[in-house]
Structures are given as C-alpha cells and as structure tokens.
Protein backbone atom coordinates (compact mmCIF):
# COMPACT_ATOMS: atom_id res chain seq x y z
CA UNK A 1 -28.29 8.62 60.01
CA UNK A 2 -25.14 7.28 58.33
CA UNK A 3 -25.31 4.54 55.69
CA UNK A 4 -22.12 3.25 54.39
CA UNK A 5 -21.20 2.06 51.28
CA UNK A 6 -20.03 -1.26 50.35
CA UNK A 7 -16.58 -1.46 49.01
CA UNK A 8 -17.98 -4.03 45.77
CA UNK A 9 -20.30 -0.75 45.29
CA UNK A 10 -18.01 2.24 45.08
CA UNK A 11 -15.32 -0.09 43.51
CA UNK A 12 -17.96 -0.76 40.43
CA UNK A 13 -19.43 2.99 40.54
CA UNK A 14 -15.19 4.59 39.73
CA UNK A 15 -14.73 1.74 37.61
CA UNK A 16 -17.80 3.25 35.65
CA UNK A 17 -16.38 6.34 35.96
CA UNK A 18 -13.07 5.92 34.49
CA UNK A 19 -14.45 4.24 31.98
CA UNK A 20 -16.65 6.66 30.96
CA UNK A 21 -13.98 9.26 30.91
CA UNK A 22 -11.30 7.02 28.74
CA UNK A 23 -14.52 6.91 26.14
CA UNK A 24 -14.88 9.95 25.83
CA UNK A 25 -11.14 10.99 25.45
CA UNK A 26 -10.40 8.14 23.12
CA UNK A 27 -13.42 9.32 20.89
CA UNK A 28 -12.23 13.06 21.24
CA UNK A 29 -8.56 11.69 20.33
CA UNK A 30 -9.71 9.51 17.55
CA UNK A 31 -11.70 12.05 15.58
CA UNK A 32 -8.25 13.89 14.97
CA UNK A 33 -6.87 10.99 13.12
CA UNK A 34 -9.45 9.00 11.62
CA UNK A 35 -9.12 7.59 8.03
CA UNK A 36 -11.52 9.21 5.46
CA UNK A 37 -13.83 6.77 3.93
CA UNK A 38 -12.62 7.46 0.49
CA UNK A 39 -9.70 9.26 -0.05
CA UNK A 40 -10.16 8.86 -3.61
CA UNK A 41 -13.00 10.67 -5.47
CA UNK A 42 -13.52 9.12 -8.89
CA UNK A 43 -15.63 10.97 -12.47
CA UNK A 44 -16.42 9.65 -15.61
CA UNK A 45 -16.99 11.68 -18.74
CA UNK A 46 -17.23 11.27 -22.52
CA UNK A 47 -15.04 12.62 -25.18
CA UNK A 48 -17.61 12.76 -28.02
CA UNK A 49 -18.12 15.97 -28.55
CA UNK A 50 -21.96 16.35 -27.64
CA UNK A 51 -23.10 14.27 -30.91
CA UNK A 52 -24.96 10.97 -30.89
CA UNK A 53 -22.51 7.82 -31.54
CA UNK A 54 -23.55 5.11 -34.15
CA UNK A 55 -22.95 1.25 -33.80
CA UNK A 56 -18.93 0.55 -34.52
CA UNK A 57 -18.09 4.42 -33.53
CA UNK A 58 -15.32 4.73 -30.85
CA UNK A 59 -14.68 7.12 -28.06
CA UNK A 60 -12.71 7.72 -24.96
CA UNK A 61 -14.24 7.80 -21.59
CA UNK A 62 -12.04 9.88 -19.61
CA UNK A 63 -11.57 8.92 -16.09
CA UNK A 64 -10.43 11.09 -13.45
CA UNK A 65 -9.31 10.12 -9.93
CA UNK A 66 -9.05 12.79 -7.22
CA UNK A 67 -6.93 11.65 -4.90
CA UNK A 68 -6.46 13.14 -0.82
CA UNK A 69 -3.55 14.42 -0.17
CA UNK A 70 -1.54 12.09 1.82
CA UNK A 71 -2.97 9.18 -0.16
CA UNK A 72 -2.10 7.61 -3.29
CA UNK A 73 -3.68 5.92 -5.81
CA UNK A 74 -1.64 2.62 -7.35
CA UNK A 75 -0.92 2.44 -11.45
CA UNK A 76 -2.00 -0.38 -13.48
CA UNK A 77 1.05 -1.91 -13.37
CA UNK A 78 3.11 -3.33 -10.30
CA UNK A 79 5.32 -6.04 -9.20
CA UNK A 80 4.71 -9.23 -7.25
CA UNK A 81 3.95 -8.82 -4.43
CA UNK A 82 3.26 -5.30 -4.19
CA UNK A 83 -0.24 -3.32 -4.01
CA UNK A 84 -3.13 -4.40 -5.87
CA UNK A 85 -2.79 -2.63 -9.06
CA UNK A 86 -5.63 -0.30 -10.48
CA UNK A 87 -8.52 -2.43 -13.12
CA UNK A 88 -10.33 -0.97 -15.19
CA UNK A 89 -13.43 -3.10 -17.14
CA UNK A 90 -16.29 -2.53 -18.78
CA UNK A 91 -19.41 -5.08 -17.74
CA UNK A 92 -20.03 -7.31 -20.56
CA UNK A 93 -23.86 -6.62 -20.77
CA UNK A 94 -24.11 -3.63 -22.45
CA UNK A 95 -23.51 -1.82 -25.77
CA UNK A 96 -19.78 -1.16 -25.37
CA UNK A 97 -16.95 -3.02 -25.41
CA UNK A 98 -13.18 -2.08 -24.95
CA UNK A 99 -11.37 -1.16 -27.96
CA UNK A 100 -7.45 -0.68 -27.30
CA UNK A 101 -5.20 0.13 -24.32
CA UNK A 102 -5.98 2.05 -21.33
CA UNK A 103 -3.82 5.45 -21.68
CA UNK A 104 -2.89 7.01 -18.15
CA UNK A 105 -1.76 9.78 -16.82
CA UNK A 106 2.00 9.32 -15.95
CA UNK A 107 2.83 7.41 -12.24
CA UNK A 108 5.84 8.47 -9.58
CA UNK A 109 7.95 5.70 -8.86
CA UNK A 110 8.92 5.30 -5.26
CA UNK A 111 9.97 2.92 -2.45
CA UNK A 112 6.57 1.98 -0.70
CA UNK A 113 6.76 1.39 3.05
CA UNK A 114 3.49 -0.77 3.12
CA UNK A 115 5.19 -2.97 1.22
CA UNK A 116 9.23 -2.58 0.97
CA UNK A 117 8.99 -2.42 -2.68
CA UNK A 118 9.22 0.49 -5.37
CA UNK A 119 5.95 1.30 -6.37
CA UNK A 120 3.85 3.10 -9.14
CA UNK A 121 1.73 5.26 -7.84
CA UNK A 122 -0.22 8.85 -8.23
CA UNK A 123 -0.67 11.78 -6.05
CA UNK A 124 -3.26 14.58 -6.10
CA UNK A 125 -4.78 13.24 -9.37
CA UNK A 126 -4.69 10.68 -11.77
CA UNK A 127 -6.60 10.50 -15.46
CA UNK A 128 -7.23 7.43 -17.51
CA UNK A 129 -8.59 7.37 -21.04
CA UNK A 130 -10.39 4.29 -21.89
CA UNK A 131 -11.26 3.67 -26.01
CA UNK A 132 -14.45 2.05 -26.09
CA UNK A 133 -16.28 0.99 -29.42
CA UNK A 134 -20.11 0.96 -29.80
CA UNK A 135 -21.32 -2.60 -30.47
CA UNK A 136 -23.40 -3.58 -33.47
CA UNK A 137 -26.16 -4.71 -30.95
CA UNK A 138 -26.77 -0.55 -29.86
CA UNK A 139 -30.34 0.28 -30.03
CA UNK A 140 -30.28 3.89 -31.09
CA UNK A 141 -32.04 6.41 -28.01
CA UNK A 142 -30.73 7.31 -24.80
CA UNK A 143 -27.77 4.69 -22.99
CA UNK A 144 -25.04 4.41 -20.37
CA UNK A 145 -22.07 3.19 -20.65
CA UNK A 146 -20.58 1.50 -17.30
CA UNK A 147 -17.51 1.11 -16.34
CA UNK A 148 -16.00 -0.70 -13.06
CA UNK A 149 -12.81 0.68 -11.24
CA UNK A 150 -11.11 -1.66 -8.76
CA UNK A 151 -8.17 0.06 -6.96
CA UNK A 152 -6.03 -0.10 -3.77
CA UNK A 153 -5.17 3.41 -1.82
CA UNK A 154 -2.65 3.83 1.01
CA UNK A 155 -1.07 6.45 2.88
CA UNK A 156 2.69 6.44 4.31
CA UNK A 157 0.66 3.91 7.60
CA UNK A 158 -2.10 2.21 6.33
CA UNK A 159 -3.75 0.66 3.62
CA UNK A 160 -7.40 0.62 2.72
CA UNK A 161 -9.05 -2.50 2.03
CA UNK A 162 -9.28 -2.92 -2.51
CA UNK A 163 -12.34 -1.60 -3.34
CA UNK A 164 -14.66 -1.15 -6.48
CA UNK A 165 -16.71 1.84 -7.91
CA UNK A 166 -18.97 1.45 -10.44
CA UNK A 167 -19.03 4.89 -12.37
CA UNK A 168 -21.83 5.29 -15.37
CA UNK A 169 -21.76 8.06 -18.03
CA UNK A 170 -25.24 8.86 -20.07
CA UNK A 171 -25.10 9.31 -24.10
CA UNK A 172 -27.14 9.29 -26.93
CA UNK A 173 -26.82 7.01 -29.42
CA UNK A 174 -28.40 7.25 -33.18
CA UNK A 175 -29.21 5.14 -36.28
CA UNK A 176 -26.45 3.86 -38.94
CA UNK A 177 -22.84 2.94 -38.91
C-alpha cells in the first residue's frame, strides 16, 4: 500500500536537513579561524636574588608577556583615541607598594588599522620591570606580592575585549630594615 507524504512534511524534514548540514560545515569552517582565548601568556618573577627581603628593601618584579604571533600587545603609552593602553598596579592591601617607574621593553611604532592611528605596540614578547618597595607593615615569613595587568590585544581584524590578569609571585620576607 502507498502512503504519501504531505508536502508541510517533507518541506520541514529537508529544511532539517539543510540545516543540519550548514551546522556542521560552519562548525568545520569555523574551527580553522577561531580566535584563541588568550593570545597573550603573561609570568611574574622576582629579581632578588633568592634572599629574604626586609621592610623598606626594593626589588623588581619582572614581567614577561608572551605574545601569539599575529597579535600584539599595546605599550603603556598611546594617544586619544587609540587602544587601551597596558596598566600595571599593585593592590593596595598588601606589603608592597610601587616605588618608581615601570621600565619596558622597547615598543614598534606603527599605523594601526583597528584604529587609523600610529600605535605602540609589541610583538612576540614584551618585558616590564616593576620597582616595588617592602612596606614597614611586612610581617617577616612567607608572602606574595600581587600584581594586576590590564591590557588590550588585537590582531591586523579584530580586537579582544580589555582584560585583566592577576599574576602573584611567592617570597620570603625576614626581620629588620
């Protein structure tokens, strides 16, 4: 016996069909271009040589940004507007405070599509060396210092939302000043 099909039916059942197929093309075609979720690998260490640091000692906390290639990292400094430029801070509530000017590694200078401006900017790697002093307040033992990045990272397309990384570096601290 022969049972035909509605037309509403078989109309629905392709339209299914297709769809299905454009899914799973357009996921097969997106996974060759997707956008990393961070392009930009950040480390913290300390320059103090192994020893314990006393209350009103300074050091540098060296901060190094590993950067995709393809992507780039902005410099502290940039013009109006332009990208958001890279902060560096250390959270009040602890032990450390700032104590002098970020050094950085040096930026390329460019015109930036994104924004039809020159730009500061660094490729494959960028360092920073933030002095920090140890506040009278340090207990002496074991402590962290922390220290928040906020940066903006674009390729020659798109940018990527700013974003924030909190990066923490153990130390020791001791007794005296």
């Amino acid at each position: 016996m022969f049972y035909p099909v509605s037309l509403p039916r078989a109309l629905a059942a392709a339209a299914a069909a297709i769809a299905l197929i454009l899914l799973f093309s357009g996921t097969a075609a997106s996974s060759s271009c997707q956008i990393p979720k961070e392009p930009i690998k950040w480390s913290a260490a300390i320059e103090s040589g192994g020893k314990p640091l006393k209350a009103g000692e300074r050091f540098a906390l060296q901060l190094t940004a590993r950067i995709e290639e393809g992507w780039h990292l902005y410099s502290t400094h940039q013009v109006e507007g332009g990208p958001i430029p890279t902060r560096i801070a250390l959270p009040a509530d602890q032990p450390f405070e700032m104590a002098g000017t970020i050094e950085s590694s040096e930026p390329e200078t460019a015109f930036d599509p994104n924004f039809n401006l020159m730009t500061e900017f660094y490729e494959n790697e960028a360092s920073f060396a933030v002095p920090v002093r140890v506040t009278a307040v340090a207990a002496p033992g074991k402590a962290e210092v922390r220290v928040n990045v906020s940066f903006q990272t674009c390729n020659d397309e798109v940018c990527l939302p700013p974003r924030t990384v909190r990066l923490t570096v153990p130390l020791e601290l001791s007794v005296g000043k």
